[in-house]
Each structure stands twice: as C-alpha cells, then as structure tokens.
C-alpha atoms as a PDB file:
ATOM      1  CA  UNK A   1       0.000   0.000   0.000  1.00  0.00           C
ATOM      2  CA  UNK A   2       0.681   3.209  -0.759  1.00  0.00           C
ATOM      3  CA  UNK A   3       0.093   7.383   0.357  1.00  0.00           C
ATOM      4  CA  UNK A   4      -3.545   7.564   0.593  1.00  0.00           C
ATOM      5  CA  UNK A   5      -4.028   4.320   1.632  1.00  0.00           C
ATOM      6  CA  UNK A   6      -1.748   4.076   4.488  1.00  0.00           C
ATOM      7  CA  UNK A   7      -3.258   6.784   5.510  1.00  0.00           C
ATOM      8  CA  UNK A   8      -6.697   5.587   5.505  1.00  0.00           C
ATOM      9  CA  UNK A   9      -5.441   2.804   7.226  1.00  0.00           C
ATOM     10  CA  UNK A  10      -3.958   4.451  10.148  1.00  0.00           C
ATOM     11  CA  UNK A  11      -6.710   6.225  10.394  1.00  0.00           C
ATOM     12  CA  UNK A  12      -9.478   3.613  10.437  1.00  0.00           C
ATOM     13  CA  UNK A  13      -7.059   2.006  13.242  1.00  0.00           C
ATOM     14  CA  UNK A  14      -6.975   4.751  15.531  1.00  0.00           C
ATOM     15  CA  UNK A  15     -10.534   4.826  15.182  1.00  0.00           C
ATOM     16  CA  UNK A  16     -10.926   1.125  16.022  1.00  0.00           C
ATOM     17  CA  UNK A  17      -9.049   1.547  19.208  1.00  0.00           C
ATOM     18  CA  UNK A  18     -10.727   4.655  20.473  1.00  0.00           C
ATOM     19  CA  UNK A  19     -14.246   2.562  20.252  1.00  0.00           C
ATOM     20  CA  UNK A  20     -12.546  -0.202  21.726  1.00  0.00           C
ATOM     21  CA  UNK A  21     -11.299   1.541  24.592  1.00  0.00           C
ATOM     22  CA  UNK A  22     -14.515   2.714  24.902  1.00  0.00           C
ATOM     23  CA  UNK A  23     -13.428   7.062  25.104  1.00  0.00           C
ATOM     24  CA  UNK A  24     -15.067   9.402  23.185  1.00  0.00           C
ATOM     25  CA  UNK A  25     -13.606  10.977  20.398  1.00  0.00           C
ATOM     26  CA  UNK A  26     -11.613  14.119  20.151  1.00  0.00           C
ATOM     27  CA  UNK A  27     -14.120  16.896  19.044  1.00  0.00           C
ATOM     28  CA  UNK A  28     -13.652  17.058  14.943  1.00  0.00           C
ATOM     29  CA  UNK A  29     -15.387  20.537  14.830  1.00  0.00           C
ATOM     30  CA  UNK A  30     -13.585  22.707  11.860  1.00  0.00           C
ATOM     31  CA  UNK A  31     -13.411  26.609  11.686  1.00  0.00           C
ATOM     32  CA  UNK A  32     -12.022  29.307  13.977  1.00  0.00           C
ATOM     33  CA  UNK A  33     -11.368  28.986  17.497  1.00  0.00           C
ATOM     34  CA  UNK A  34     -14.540  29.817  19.778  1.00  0.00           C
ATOM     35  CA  UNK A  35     -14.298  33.665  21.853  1.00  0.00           C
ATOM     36  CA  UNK A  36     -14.415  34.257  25.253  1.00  0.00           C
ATOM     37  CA  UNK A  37     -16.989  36.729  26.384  1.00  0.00           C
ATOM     38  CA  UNK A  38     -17.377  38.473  29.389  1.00  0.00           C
ATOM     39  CA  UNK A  39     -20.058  39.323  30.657  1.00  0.00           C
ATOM     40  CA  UNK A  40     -19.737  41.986  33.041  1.00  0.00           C
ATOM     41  CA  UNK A  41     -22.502  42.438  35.409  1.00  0.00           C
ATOM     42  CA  UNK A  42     -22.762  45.793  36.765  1.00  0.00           C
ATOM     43  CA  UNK A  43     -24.844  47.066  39.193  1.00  0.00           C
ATOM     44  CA  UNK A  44     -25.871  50.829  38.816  1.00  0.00           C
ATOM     45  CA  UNK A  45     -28.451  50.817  41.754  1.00  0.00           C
ATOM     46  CA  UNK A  46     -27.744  51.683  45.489  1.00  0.00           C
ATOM     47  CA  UNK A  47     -28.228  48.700  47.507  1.00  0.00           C
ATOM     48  CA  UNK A  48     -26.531  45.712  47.004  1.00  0.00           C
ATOM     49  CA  UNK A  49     -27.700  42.641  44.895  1.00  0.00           C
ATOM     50  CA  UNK A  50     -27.601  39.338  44.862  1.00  0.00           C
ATOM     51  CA  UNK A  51     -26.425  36.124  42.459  1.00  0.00           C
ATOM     52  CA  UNK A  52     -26.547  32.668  43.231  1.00  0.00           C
ATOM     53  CA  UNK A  53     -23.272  30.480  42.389  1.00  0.00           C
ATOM     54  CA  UNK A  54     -22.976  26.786  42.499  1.00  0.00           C
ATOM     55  CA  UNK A  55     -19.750  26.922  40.649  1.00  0.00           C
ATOM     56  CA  UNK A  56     -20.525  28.998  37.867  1.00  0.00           C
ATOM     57  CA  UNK A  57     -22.438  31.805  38.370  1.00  0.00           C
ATOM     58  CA  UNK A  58     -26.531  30.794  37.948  1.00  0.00           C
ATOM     59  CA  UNK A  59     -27.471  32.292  34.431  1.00  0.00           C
ATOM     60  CA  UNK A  60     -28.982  31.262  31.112  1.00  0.00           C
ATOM     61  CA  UNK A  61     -27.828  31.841  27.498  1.00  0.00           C
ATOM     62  CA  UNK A  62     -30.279  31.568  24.839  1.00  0.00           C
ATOM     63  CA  UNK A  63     -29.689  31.220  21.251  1.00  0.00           C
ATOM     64  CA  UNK A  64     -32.784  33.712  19.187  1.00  0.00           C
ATOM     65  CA  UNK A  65     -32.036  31.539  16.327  1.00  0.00           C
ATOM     66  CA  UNK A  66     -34.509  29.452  14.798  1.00  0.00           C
ATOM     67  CA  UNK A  67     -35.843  27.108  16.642  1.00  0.00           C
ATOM     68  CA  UNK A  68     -34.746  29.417  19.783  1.00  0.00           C
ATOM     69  CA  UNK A  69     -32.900  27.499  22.496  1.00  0.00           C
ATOM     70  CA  UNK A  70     -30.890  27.301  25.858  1.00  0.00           C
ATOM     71  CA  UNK A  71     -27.386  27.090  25.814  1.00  0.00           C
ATOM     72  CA  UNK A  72     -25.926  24.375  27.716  1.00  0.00           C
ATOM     73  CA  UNK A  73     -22.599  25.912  28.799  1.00  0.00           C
ATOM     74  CA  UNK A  74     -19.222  24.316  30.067  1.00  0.00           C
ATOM     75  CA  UNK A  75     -19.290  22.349  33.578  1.00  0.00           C
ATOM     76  CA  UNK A  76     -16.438  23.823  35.978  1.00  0.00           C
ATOM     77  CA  UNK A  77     -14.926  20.587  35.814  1.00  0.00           C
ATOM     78  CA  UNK A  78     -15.972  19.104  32.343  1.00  0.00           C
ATOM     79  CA  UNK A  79     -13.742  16.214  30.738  1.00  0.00           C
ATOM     80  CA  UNK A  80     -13.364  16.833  27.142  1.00  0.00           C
ATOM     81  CA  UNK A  81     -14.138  13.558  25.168  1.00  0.00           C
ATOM     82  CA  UNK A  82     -10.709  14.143  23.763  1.00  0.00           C
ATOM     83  CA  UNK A  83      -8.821  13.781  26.724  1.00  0.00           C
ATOM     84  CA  UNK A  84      -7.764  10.165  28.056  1.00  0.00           C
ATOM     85  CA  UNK A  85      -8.182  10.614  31.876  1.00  0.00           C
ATOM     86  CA  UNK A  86      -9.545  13.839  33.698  1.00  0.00           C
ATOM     87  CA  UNK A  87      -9.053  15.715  36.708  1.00  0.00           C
ATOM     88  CA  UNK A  88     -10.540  14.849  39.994  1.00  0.00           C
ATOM     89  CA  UNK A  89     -12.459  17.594  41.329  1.00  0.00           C
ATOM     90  CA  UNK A  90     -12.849  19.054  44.260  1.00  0.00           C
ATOM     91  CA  UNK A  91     -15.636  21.073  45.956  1.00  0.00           C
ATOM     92  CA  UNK A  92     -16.870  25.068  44.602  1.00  0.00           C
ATOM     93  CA  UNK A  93     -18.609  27.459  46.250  1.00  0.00           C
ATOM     94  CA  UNK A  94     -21.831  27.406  46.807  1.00  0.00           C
ATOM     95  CA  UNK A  95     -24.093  30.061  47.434  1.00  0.00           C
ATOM     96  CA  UNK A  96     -24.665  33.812  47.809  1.00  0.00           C
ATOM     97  CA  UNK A  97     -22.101  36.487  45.974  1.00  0.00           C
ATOM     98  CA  UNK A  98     -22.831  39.991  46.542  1.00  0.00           C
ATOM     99  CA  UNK A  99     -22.615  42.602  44.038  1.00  0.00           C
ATOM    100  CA  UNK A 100     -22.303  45.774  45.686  1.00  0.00           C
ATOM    101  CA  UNK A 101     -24.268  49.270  44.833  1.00  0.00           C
ATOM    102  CA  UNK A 102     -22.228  50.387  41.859  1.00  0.00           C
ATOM    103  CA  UNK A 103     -19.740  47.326  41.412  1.00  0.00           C
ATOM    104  CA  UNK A 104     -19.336  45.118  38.458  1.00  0.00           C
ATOM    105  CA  UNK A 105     -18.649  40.763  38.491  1.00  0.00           C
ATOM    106  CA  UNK A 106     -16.777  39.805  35.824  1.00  0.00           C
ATOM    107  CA  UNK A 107     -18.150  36.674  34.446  1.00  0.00           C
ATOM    108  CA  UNK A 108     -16.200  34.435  31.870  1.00  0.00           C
ATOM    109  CA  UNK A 109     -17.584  32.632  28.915  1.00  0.00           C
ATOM    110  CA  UNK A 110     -16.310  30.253  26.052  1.00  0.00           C
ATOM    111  CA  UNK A 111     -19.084  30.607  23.205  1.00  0.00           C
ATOM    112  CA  UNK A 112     -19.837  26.758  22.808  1.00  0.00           C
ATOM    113  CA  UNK A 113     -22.528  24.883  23.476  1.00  0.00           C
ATOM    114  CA  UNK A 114     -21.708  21.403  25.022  1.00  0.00           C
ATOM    115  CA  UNK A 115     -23.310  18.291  24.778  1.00  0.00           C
ATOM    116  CA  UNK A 116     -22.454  14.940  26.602  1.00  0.00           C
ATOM    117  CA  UNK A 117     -21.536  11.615  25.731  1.00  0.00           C
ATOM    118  CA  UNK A 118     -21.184   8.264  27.687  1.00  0.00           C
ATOM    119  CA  UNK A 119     -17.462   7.312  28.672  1.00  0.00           C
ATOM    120  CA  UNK A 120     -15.845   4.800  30.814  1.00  0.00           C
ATOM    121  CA  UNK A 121     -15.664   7.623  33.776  1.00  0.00           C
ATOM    122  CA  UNK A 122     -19.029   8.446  33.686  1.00  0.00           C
ATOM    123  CA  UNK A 123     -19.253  11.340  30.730  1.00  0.00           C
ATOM    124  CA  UNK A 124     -17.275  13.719  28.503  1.00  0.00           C
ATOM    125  CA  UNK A 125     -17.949  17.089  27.540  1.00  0.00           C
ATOM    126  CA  UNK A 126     -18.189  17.722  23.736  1.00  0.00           C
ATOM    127  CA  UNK A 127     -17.808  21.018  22.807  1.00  0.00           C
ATOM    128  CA  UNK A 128     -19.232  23.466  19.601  1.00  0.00           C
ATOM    129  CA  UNK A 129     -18.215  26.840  18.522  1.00  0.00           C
ATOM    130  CA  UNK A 130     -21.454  28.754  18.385  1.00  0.00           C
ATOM    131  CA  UNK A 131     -22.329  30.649  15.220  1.00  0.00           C
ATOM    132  CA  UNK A 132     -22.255  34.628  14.759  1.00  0.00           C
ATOM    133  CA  UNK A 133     -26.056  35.517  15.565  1.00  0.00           C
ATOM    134  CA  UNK A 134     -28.375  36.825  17.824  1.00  0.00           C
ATOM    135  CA  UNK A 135     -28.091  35.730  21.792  1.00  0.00           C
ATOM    136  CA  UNK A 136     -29.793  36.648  25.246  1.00  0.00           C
ATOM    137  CA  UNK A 137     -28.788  36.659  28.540  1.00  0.00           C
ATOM    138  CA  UNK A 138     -30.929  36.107  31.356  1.00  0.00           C
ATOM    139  CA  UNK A 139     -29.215  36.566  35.225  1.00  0.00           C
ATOM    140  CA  UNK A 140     -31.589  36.053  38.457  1.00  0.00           C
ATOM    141  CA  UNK A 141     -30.568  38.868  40.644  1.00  0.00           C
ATOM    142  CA  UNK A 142     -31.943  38.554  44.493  1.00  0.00           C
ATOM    143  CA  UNK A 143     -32.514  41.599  46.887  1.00  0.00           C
ATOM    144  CA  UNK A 144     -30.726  39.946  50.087  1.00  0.00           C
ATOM    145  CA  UNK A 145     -28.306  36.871  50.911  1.00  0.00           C
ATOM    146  CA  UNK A 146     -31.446  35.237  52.029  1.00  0.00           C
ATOM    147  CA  UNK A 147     -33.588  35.121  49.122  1.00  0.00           C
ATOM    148  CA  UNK A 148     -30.956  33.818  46.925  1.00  0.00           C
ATOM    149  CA  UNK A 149     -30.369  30.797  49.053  1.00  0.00           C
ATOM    150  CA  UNK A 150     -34.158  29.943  49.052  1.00  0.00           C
ATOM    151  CA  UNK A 151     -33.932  30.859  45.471  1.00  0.00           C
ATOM    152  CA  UNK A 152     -36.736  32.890  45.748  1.00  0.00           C
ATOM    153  CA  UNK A 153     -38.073  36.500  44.795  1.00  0.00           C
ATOM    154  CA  UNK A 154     -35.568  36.765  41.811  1.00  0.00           C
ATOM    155  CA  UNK A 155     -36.228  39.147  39.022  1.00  0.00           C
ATOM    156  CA  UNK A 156     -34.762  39.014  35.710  1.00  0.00           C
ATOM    157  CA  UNK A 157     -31.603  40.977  34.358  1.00  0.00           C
ATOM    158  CA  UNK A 158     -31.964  40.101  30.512  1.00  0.00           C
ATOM    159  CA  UNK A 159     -29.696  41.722  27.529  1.00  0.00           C
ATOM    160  CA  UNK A 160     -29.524  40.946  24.279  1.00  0.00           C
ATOM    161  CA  UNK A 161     -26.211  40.592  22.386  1.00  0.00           C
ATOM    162  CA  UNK A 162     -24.275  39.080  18.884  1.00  0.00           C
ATOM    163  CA  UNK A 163     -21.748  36.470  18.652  1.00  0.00           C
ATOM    164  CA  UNK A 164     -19.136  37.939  17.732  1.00  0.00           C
ATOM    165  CA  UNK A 165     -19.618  40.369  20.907  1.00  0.00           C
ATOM    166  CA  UNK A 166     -17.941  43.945  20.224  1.00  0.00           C
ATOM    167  CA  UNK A 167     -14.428  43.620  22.075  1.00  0.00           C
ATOM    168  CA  UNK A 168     -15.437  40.554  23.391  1.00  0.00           C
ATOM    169  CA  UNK A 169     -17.661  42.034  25.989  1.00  0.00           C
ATOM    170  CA  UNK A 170     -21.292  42.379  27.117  1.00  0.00           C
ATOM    171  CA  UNK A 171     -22.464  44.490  29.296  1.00  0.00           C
ATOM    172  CA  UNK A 172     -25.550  43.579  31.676  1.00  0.00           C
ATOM    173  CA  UNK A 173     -27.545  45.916  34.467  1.00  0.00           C
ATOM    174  CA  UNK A 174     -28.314  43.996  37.396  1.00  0.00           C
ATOM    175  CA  UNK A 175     -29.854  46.907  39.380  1.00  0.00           C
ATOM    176  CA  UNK A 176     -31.752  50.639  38.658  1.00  0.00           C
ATOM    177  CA  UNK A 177     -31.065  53.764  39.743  1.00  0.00           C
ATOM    178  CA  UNK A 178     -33.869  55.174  41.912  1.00  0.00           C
END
C-alpha cells in the first residue's frame, strides 16, 4: 500500500481503538477557534444585589435563532471527550455572591454549546463553537443573601447581544437607579 491508503489505514485504526477503549472521540469541529466573552454584570443601583453560584455563576444563554434554544454551557470541571483521563475535582462554592451598589462581576464565557456523551468515567464534555447571531442573557438577581439561598423572589436581568460580541464584551444591568 501506498500514500492515501496508508493513511486511511492508520486512520481507520486509531478509530478502532478509540471505540474499543470505549473514550469518546476528540471533538472534529472545523473553523475558527470559539471567543471568550465576558459578561460583566454591573450594578448601577444603590443597595446591594444578589447572584446565586454553584460553581458557575446561575445564568442562562439563549440562542434567538430558529428554533430558539438554551445554551448548555461548560461544567467547571468538564472532561473533554478528547482527553484520556480527567481531573478529579474538588468542591466550589456554593451560594450567595454579593454585588455591591455600583460594582461590576466579571463573568467568563467560552461561546460553545456542550453536549455529553457516555465514557468509561461516567461522561465527557463535547464542545461546539457557536455561530455569529443573535443571543440573550438572562441573570436572576436577588434583593438579600437570604432570598438567593431559598432561590426565591428573583427578578430578571436580561440583555440581548451578537456572537461575535464587540471587544469581546457584554455588558448587563443587574440593578436601577432610583
């Protein structure tokens, strides 16, 4: 055999032992790297405010494309399929983070979408670059330490934004000026 077809070969082996060894496949996804956004939270009001975290910060990303959907975004602790062992990992906070009267929370975001897959360890984190469209937002924001333990009494800081984001960056209002 020859060029191509040692090459096909190869390939159709290391396939073959990946699905033998029962991992999931390193992500095949073409095209550009995905961006980081930040999202940073401000909050223009007086008092204080309130997010609940349970290792990420609790918040929803929506994609306004046809047929609109939820995001599913990166665990803290994902394993990508592509990787042959992962990390143990230990406990994250959990709780209530405080966003003072006039302060901003950075918040740090990959633009994929993740699905999971079965693997020997339990599951794997696949990863996809999200398209250049139309995107929302949506943060619960609490009024004391309290609430946002009980979850309760949230109201809704939504914004709006495109993929790419302008420098990277979104900027969402967690609280009003009175």
């Amino acid at each position: 055999m020859r060029g191509p077809a040692v090459k096909w070969l190869l390939l159709g082996i290391a396939v073959m032992t990946a699905a033998l060894a029962g991992g999931c496949s390193k992500t095949t996804e073409q095209g550009p790297p995905p961006s980081t956004v930040t999202f940073e939270l401000r909050n223009d009001g007086v008092p204080s405010v309130y997010l609940f975290e349970n290792c990420l910060l609790d918040l929803t990303i929506t994609s306004l494309a046809e047929p609109v959907h939820v995001i599913e975004r990166e665990g803290p602790c994902g394993c990508d399929c592509g990787e042959s062992s992962c990390p143990v990992c230990g406990p994250c906070f959990l709780g209530s983070r405080e966003v003072a009267g006039g302060a901003v929370v950075s918040e740090y975001w990959s633009a994929v979408s993740v699905t999971y897959e079965s693997a020997p360890t339990g599951s794997c984190e696949r990863k996809h670059t999200l398209p250049a469209g139309q995107y929302r937002i949506d943060v619960p924001v609490y009024a004391s330490a309290e609430d946002t333990l009980a979850r309760t009494g949230a109201r809704m800081a939504t914004q709006s934004f495109v993929l790419p984001a302008p420098g990277d960056s979104v900027s969402v209002a967690l609280g009003v000026s009175p």
